[in-house]
Protein backbone atom coordinates (compact mmCIF):
# COMPACT_ATOMS: atom_id res chain seq x y z
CA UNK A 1 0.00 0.00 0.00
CA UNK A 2 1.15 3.24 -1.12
CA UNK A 3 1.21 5.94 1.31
CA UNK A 4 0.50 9.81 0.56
CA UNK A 5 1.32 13.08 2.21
CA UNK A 6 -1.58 13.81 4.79
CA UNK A 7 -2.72 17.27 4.28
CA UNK A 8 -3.50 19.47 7.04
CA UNK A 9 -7.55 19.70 7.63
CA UNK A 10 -8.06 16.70 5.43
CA UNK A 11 -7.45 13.19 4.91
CA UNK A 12 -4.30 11.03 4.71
CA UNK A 13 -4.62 9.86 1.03
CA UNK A 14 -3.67 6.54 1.03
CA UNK A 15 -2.86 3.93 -1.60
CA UNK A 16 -6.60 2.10 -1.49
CA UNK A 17 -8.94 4.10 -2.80
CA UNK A 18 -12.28 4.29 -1.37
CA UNK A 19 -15.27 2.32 -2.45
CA UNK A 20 -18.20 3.99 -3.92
CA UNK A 21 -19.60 5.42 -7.57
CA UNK A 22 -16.90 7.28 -9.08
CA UNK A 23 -18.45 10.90 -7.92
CA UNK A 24 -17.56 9.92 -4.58
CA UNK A 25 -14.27 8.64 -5.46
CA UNK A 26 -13.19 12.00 -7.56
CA UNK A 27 -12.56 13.44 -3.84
CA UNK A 28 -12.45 17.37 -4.65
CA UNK A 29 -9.88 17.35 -1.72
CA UNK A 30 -7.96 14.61 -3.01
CA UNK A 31 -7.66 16.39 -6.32
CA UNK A 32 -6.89 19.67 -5.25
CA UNK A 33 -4.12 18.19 -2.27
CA UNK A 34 -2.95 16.49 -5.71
CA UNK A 35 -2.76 19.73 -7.43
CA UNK A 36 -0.82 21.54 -4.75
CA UNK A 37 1.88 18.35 -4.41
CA UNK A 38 2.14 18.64 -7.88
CA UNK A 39 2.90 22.53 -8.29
CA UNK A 40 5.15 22.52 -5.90
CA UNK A 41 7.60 20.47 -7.67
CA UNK A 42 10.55 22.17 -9.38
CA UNK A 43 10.26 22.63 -13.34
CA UNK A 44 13.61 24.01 -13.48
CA UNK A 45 12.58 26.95 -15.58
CA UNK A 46 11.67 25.06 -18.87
CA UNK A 47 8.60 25.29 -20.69
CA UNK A 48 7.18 23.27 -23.54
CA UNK A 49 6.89 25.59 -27.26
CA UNK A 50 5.87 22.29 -29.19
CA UNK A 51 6.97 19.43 -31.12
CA UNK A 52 10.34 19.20 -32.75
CA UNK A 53 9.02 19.14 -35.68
CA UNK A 54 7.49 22.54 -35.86
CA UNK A 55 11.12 23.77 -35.39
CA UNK A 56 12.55 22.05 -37.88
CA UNK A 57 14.66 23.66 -40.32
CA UNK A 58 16.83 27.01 -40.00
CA UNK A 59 14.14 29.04 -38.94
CA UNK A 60 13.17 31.53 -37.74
CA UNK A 61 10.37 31.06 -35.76
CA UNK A 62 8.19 32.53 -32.96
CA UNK A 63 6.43 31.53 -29.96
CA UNK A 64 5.33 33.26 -26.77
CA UNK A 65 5.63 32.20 -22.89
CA UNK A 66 4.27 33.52 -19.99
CA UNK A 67 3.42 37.07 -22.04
CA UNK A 68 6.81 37.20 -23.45
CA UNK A 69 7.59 36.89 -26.96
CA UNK A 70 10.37 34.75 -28.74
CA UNK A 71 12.11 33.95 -32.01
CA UNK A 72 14.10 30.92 -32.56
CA UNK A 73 16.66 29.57 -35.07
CA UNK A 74 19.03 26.55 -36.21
CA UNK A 75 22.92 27.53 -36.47
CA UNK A 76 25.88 25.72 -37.38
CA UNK A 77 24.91 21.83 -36.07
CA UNK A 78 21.23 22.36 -35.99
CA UNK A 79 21.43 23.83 -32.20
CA UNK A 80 18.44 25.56 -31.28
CA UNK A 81 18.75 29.34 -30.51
CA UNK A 82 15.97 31.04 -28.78
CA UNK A 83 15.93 35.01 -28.18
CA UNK A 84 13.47 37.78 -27.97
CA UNK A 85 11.75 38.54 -30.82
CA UNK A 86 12.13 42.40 -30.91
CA UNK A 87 15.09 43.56 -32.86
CA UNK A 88 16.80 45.20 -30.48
CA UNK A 89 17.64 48.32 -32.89
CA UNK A 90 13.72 49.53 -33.43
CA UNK A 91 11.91 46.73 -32.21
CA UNK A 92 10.64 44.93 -35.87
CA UNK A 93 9.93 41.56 -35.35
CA UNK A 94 12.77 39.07 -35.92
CA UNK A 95 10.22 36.25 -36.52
CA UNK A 96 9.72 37.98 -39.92
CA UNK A 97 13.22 38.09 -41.18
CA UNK A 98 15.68 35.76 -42.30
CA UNK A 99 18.31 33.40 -40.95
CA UNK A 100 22.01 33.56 -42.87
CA UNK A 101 25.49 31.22 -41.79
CA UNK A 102 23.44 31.10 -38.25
CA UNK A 103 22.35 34.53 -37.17
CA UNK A 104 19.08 35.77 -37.05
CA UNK A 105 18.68 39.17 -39.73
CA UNK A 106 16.42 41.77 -38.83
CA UNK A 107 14.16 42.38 -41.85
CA UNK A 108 14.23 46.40 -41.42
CA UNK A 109 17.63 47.17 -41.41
CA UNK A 110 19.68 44.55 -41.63
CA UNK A 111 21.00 43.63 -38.27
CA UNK A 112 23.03 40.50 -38.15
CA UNK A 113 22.72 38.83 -34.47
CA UNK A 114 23.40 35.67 -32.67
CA UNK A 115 23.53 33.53 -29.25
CA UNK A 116 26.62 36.24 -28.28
CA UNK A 117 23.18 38.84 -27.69
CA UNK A 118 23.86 42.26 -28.09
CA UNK A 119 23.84 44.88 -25.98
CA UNK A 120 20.48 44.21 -23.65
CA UNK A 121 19.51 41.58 -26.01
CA UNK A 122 20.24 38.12 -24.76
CA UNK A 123 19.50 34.84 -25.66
CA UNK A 124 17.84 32.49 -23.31
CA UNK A 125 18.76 28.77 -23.53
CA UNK A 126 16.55 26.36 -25.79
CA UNK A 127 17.26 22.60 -26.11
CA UNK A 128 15.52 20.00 -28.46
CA UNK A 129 15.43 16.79 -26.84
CA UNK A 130 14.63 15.02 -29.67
CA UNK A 131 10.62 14.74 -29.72
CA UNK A 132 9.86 18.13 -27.91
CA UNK A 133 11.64 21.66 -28.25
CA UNK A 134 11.96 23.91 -24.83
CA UNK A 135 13.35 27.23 -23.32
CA UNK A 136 14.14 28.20 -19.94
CA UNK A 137 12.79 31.05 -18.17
CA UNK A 138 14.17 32.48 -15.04
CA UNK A 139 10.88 31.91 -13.19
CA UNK A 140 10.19 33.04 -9.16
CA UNK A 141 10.30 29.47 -7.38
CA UNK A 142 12.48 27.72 -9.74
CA UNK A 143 15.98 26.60 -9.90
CA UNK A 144 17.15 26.92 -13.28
CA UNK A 145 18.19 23.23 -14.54
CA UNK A 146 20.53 22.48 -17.46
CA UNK A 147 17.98 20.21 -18.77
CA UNK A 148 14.72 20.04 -18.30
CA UNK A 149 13.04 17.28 -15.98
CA UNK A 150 12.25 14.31 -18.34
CA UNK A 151 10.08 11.16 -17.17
CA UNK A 152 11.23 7.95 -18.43
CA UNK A 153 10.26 7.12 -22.20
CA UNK A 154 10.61 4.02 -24.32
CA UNK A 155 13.87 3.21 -26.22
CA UNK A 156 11.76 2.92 -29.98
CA UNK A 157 8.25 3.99 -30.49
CA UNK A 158 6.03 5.74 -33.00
CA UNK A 159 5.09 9.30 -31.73
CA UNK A 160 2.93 12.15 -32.71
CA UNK A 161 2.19 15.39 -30.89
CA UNK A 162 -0.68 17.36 -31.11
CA UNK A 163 -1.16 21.44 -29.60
CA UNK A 164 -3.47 23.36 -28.93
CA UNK A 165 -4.62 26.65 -26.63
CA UNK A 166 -7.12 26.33 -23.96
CA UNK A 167 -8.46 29.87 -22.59
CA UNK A 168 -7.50 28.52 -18.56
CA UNK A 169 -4.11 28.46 -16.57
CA UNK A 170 -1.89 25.39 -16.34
CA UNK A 171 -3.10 24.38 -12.97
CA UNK A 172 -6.41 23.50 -14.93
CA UNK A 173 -4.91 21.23 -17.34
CA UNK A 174 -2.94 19.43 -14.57
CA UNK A 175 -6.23 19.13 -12.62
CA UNK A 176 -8.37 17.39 -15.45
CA UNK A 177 -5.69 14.84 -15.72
CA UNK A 178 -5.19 14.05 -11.79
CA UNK A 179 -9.22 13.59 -12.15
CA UNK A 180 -9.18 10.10 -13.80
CA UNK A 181 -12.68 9.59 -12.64
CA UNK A 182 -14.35 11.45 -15.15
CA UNK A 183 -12.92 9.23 -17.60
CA UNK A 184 -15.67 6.79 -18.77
CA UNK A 185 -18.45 9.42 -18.31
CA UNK A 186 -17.32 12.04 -20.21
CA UNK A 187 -15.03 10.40 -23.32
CA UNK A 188 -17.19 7.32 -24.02
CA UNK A 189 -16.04 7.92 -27.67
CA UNK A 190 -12.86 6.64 -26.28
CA UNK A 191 -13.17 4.76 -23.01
CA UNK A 192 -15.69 1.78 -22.50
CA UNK A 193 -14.04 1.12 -18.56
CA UNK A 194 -11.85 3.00 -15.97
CA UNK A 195 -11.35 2.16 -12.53
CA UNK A 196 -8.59 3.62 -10.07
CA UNK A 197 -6.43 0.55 -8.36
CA UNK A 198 -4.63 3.12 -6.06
CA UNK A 199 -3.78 6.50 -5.30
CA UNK A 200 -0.73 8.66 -3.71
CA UNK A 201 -0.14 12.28 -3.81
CA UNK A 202 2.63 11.09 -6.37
CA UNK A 203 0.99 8.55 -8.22
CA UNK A 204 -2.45 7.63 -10.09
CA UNK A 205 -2.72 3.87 -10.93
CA UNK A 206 -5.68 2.64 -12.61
CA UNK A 207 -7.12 0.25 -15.29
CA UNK A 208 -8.67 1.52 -17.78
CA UNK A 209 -10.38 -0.33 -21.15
CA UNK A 210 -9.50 1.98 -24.57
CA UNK A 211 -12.49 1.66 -26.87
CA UNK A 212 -11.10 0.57 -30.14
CA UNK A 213 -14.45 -0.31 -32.02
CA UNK A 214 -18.10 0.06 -31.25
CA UNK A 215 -21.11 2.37 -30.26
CA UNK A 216 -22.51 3.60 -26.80
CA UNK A 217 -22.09 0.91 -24.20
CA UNK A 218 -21.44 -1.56 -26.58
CA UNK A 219 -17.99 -2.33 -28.65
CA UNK A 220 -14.39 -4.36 -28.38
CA UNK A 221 -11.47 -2.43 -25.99
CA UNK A 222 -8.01 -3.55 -25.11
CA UNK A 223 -7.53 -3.20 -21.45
CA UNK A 224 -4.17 -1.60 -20.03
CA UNK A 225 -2.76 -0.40 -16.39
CA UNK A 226 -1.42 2.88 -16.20
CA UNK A 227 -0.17 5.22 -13.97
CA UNK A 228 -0.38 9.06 -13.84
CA UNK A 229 2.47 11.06 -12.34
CA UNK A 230 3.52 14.83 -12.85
CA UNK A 231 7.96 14.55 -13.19
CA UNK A 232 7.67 18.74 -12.68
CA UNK A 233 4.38 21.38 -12.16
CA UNK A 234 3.41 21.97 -15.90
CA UNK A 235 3.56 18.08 -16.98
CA UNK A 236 1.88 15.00 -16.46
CA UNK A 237 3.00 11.47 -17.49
CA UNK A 238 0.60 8.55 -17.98
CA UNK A 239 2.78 5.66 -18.82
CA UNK A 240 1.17 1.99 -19.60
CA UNK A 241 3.04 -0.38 -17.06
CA UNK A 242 0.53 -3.84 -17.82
CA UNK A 243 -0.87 -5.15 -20.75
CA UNK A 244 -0.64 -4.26 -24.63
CA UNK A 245 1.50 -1.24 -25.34
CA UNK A 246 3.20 -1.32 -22.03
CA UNK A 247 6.47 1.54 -21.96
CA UNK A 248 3.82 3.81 -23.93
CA UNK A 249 4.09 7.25 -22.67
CA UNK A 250 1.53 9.95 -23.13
CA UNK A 251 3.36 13.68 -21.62
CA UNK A 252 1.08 16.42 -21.17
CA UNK A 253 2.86 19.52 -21.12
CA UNK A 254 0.81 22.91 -20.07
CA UNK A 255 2.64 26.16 -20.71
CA UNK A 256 1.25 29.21 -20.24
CA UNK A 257 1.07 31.88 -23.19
CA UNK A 258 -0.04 34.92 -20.84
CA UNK A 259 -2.80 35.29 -18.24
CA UNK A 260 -5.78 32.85 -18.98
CA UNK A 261 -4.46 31.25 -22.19
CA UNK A 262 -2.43 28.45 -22.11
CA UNK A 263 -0.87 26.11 -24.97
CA UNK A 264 -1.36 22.16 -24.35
CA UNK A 265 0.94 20.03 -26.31
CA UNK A 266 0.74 16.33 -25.71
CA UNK A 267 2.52 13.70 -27.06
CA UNK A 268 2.00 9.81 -27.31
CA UNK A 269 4.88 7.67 -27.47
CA UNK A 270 3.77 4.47 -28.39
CA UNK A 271 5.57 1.15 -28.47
CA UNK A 272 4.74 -3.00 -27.86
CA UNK A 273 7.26 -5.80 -27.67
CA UNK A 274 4.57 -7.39 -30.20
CA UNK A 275 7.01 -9.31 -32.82
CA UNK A 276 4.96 -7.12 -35.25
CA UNK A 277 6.21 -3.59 -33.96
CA UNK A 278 9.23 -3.67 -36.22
CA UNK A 279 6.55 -3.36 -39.03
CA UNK A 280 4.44 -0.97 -37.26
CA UNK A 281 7.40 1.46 -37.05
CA UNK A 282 7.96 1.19 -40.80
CA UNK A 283 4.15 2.23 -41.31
CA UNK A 284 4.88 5.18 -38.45
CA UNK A 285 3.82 7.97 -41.44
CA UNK A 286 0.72 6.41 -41.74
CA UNK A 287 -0.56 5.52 -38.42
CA UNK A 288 0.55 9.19 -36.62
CA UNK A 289 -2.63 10.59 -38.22
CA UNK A 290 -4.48 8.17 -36.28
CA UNK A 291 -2.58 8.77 -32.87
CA UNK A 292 -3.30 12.36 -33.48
CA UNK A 293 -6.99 12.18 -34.23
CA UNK A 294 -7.18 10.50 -31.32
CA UNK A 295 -5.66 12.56 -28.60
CA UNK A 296 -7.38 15.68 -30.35
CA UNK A 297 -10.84 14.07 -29.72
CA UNK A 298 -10.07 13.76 -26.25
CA UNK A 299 -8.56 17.13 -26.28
CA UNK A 300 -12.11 18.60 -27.16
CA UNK A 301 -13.87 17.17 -23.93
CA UNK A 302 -10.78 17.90 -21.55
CA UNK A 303 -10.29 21.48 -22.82
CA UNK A 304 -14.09 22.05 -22.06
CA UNK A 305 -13.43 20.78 -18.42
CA UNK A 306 -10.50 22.34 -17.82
CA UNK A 307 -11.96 26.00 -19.01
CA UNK A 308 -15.12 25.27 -17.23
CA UNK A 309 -12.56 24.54 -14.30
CA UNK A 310 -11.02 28.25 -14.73
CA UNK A 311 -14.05 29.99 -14.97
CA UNK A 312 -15.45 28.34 -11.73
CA UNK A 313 -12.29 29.60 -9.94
CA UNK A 314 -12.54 32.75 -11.69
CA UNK A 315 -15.99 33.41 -10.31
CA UNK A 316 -16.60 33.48 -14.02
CA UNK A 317 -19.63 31.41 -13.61
């Protein structure tokens, strides 16, 4: 039995859950203790832009964290170089010029720059880490990192990433995950089964039957155990440990664009020690569609939750 963090005025979460229909088990307090365990964890200043391959190439392109604005390039090596997007000169947008032998050129005048910054202008760092591109912000609470805090992913796997922006903070996006309960009733497009073997402040474990053909309460589903864990605040991890697919990872990574938007981007890493895998890799181009569709159906019911969530907190509603 797995043993939580008691919180102060409320229960000592322990590993069994307790019995009852799943409204009673989805424990607002459990959830939001959950929440707080999970927030409090050290991100070390890195934030999720998107997948790789919407950097991919010399560049340049833009994204925006936390209200501040970015451009980012390739240079020599295909390092990632991430900077703010305002020429420092007049302010024109770097994102609409050019990048030449590694440096970013301003499109109004000309101005040749790179990771050495120039004058106030400084780069911040970026990494790629192969599926996911990143920067690092020097945020209140956090201890910048080298790297950022990765959970464990499988060795070979066929993955797709899908984003999107949700009009809610991060908090909310962590929150509809850590709420496995609302699983079967609200996605059964996807879900046909869901039940929660144990829970920790740390860790989620459930099992949980994917719909993979069929209508209503009726239809065939592969049955897996996962668990759901959060490696740093703005990310949670559901990784299949039993059954078909296990060592698939599914990160959801919730960085926040400025106050009350916030950019989702989730991706699957799927993999099987089927004898057949080999194969399914070699089809990868064809069945990442799929993955995608998938996760962006969800997507549609979870992003309603999780800005119903915000405007509930807001006093929105």
């Amino acid at each position: 039995m797995v043993v939580g963090r008691a919180v102060e005025g409320g229960p000592a979460f322990i590993g069994e859950v307790p019995r009852g229909p799943d409204w009673v088990q989805a424990d607002p307090r459990f959830i939001e203790a959950a929440l707080a365990h999970a927030s409090g964890k050290d991100a070390g200043g890195w934030y999720v832009l998107g997948a790789r391959e919407a950097f991919f190439g010399s560049g340049p392109f833009k994204a925006q964290v936390a209200g501040r604005r970015f451009v980012l390039w390739r240079k020599a090596g295909d390092a990632l170089v991430a900077a703010p997007e305002s020429c420092p000169h007049l302010g024109a947008s770097l994102a609409e010029g050019r990048v030449e032998d590694g440096r970013i050129v301003c499109p109004w005048h000309g101005l040749k720059l790179d990771d050495r910054g120039f004058r106030g202008w400084r780069c911040v760092p970026a990494h790629d880490d192969g599926v996911l591109v990143w920067v690092r912000l020097e945020t209140d609470g956090e201890t910048p990192t080298d790297l950022p805090v990765l959970a464990p992913r499988p060795r070979r796997f066929i993955g797709a990433t899908i984003a999107h922006e949700a009009r809610c903070e991060p908090e909310d996006i962590i929150a509809n995950r850590l709420d496995p309960w609302h699983g079967a009733h609200f996605h059964p497009h996807s879900f046909s089964a869901l039940k929660v073997l144990s829970q920790s402040l740390d860790v989620l474990h459930l099992r949980v039957t994917f719909k993979v053909a069929g209508v209503g309460s009726f239809g065939v589903g592969v049955e897996v155990d996962a668990t759901f864990h959060c490696p740093d605040s703005r990310t949670i991890v559901m990784t299949i440990v039993a059954g078909d697919g296990a060592g698939s990872v599914v990160e959801t990574h919730a960085t926040p664009i400025h106050a009350a938007k916030t950019l989702i981007v989730e991706t699957t890493l799927a993999t099987s020690d089927r004898r057949g895998f080999p194969i399914a890799m070699m089809l990868a181009p064809l069945l990442r569609p799929f993955i995608a569709a998938r996760a962006k159906r969800l997507w549609v019911d979870d992003t309603a939750y999780a800005e119903r969530r915000f405007a509930v907190r807001s006093g929105e509603v």
